[in-house]
Protein backbone atom coordinates (compact mmCIF):
# COMPACT_ATOMS: atom_id res chain seq x y z
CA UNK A 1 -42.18 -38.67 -47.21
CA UNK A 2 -43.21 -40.29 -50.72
CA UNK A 3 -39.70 -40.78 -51.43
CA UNK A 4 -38.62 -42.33 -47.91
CA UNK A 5 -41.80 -44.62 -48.28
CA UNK A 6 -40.95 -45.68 -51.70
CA UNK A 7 -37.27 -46.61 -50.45
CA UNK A 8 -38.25 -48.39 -47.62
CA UNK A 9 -40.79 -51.18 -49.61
CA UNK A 10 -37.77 -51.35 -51.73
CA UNK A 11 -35.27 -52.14 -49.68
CA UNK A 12 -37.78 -54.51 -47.34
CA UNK A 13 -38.51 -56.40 -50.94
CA UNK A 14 -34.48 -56.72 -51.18
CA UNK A 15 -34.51 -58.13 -47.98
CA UNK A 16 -36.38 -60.80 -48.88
CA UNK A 17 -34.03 -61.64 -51.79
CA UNK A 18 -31.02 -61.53 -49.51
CA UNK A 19 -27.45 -63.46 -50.30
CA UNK A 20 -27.97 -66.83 -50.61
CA UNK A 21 -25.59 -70.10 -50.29
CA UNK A 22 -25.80 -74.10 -51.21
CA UNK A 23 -23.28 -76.32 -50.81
CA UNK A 24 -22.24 -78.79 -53.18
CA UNK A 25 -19.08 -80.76 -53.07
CA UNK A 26 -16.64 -78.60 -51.25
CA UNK A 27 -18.14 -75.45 -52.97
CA UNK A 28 -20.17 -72.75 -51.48
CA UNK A 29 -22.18 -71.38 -54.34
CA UNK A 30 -23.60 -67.52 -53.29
CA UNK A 31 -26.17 -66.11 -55.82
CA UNK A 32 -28.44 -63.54 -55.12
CA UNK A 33 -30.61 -61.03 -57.14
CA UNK A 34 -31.39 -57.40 -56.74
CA UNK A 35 -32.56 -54.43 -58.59
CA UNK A 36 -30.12 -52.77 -60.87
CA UNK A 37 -30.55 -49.44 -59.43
CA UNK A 38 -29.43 -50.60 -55.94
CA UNK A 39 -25.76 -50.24 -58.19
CA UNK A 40 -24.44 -47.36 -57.79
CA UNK A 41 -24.20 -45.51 -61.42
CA UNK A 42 -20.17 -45.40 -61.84
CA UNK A 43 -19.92 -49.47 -60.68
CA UNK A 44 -23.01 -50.26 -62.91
CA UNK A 45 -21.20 -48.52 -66.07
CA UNK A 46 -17.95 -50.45 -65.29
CA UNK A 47 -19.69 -53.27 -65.54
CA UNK A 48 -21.71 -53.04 -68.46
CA UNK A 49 -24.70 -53.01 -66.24
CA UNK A 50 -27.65 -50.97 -67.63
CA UNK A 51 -29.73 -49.69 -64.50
CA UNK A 52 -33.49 -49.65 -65.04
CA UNK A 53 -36.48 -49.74 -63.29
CA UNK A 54 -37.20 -53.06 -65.53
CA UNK A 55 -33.84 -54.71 -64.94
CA UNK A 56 -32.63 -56.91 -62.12
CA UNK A 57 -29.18 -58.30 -61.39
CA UNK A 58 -28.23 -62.12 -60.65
CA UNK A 59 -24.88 -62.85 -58.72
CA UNK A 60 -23.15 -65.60 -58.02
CA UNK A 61 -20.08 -66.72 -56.47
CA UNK A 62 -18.18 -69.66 -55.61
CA UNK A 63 -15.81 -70.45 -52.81
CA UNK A 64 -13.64 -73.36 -52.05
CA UNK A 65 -11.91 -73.26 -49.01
CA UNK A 66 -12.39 -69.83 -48.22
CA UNK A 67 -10.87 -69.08 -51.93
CA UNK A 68 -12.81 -67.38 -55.11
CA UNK A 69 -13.24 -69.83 -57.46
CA UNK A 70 -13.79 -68.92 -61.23
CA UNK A 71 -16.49 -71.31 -62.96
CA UNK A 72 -18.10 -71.65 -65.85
CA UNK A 73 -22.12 -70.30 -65.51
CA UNK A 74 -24.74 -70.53 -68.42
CA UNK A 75 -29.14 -70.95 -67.15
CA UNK A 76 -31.94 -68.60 -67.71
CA UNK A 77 -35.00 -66.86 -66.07
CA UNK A 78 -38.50 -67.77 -66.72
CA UNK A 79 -41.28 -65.67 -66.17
CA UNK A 80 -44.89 -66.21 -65.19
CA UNK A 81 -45.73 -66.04 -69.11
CA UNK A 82 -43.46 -68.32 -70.14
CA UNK A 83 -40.42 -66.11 -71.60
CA UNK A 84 -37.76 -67.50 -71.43
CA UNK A 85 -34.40 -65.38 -71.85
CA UNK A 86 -30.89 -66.48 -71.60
CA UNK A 87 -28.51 -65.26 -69.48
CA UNK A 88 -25.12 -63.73 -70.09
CA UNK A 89 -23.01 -64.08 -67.22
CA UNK A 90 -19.64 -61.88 -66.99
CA UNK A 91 -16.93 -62.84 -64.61
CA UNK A 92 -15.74 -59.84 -62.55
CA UNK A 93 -12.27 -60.38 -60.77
CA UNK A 94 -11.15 -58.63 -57.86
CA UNK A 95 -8.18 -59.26 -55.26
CA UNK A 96 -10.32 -61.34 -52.98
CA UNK A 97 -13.48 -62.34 -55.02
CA UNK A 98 -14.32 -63.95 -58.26
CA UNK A 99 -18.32 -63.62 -59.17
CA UNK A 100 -20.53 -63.71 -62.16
CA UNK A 101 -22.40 -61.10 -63.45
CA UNK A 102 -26.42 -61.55 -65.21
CA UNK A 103 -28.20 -58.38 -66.30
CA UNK A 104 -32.05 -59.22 -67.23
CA UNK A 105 -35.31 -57.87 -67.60
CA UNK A 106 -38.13 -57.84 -65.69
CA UNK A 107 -41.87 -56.60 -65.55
CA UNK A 108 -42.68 -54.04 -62.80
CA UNK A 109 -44.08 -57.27 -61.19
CA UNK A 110 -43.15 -60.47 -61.87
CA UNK A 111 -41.90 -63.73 -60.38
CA UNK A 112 -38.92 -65.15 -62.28
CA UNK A 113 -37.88 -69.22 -62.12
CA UNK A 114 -33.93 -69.41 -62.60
CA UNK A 115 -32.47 -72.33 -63.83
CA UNK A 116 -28.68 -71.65 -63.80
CA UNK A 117 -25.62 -74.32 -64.37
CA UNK A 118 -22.42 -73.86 -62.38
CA UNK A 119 -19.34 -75.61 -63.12
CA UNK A 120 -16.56 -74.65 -61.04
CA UNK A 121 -12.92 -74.87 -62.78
CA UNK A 122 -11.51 -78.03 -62.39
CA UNK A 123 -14.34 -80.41 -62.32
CA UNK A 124 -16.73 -81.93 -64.84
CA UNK A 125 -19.98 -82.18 -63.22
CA UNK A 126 -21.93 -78.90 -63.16
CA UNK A 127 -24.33 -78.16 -60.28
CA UNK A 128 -28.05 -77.12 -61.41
CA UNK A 129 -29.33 -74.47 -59.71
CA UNK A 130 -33.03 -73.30 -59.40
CA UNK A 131 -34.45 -70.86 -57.59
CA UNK A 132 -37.60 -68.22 -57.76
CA UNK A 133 -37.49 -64.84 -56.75
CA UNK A 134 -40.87 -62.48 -56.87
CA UNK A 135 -39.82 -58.41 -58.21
CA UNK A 136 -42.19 -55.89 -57.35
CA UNK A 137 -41.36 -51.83 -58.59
């Protein structure tokens, strides 16, 4: 019962945090954020993704047309405190999707302020993105 409780607030906080989209010149920028132990363990290790219960996961994507789009994403997460840490974003490619990659920590609760910059191949301009998100364990 514990167990089924304890999945259920987690997956109803997910919710919350649920794929997200802007657009932006043409683009459809996705990014989302979730815990790193919604990854399953053998994608997570392919990925270089450490699972933790103090570790959260920022995607993003970008679409053009209907098309993956590769880009070029740098920002950082701010907590409540202050901290700021960088994040290192690594491209995964697949046959029909292109998307980025962030691996940071996080307190059991916190609410993190991302400030991320997207710039999709083939322009110059880079699209600021910032967004909060609240993590509770």
């Amino acid at each position: 019962m514990a167990l089924t409780l304890q999945l259920s607030a987690q997956l109803l906080g997910q919710t919350c945090q649920a794929d997200q989209f802007i657009q932006w010149q043409g683009y459809e920028i996705h990014y989302t954020t979730l815990s790193s132990r919604l990854i399953p363990a053998d994608v997570a290790a392919s990925h270089g993704i450490t699972r933790s219960d103090n570790r959260v996961v920022t995607n993003i994507s970008i679409r053009k047309d209907g098309l993956p789009i590769r880009a070029n994403i740098r920002g950082t997460a701010t907590n409540l405190l202050n901290q700021r840490q960088n994040l290192a974003f690594t491209e995964v490619m697949e046959q029909d999707a292109i998307y980025y990659l962030a691996n940071q920590i996080v307190d059991v609760r916190d609410t993190l302020r991302f400030v991320l910059f997207i710039l999709p191949e083939g322009t110059s301009e880079a699209y600021e993105l910032a967004f909060v998100r609240d993590f509770y364990q």
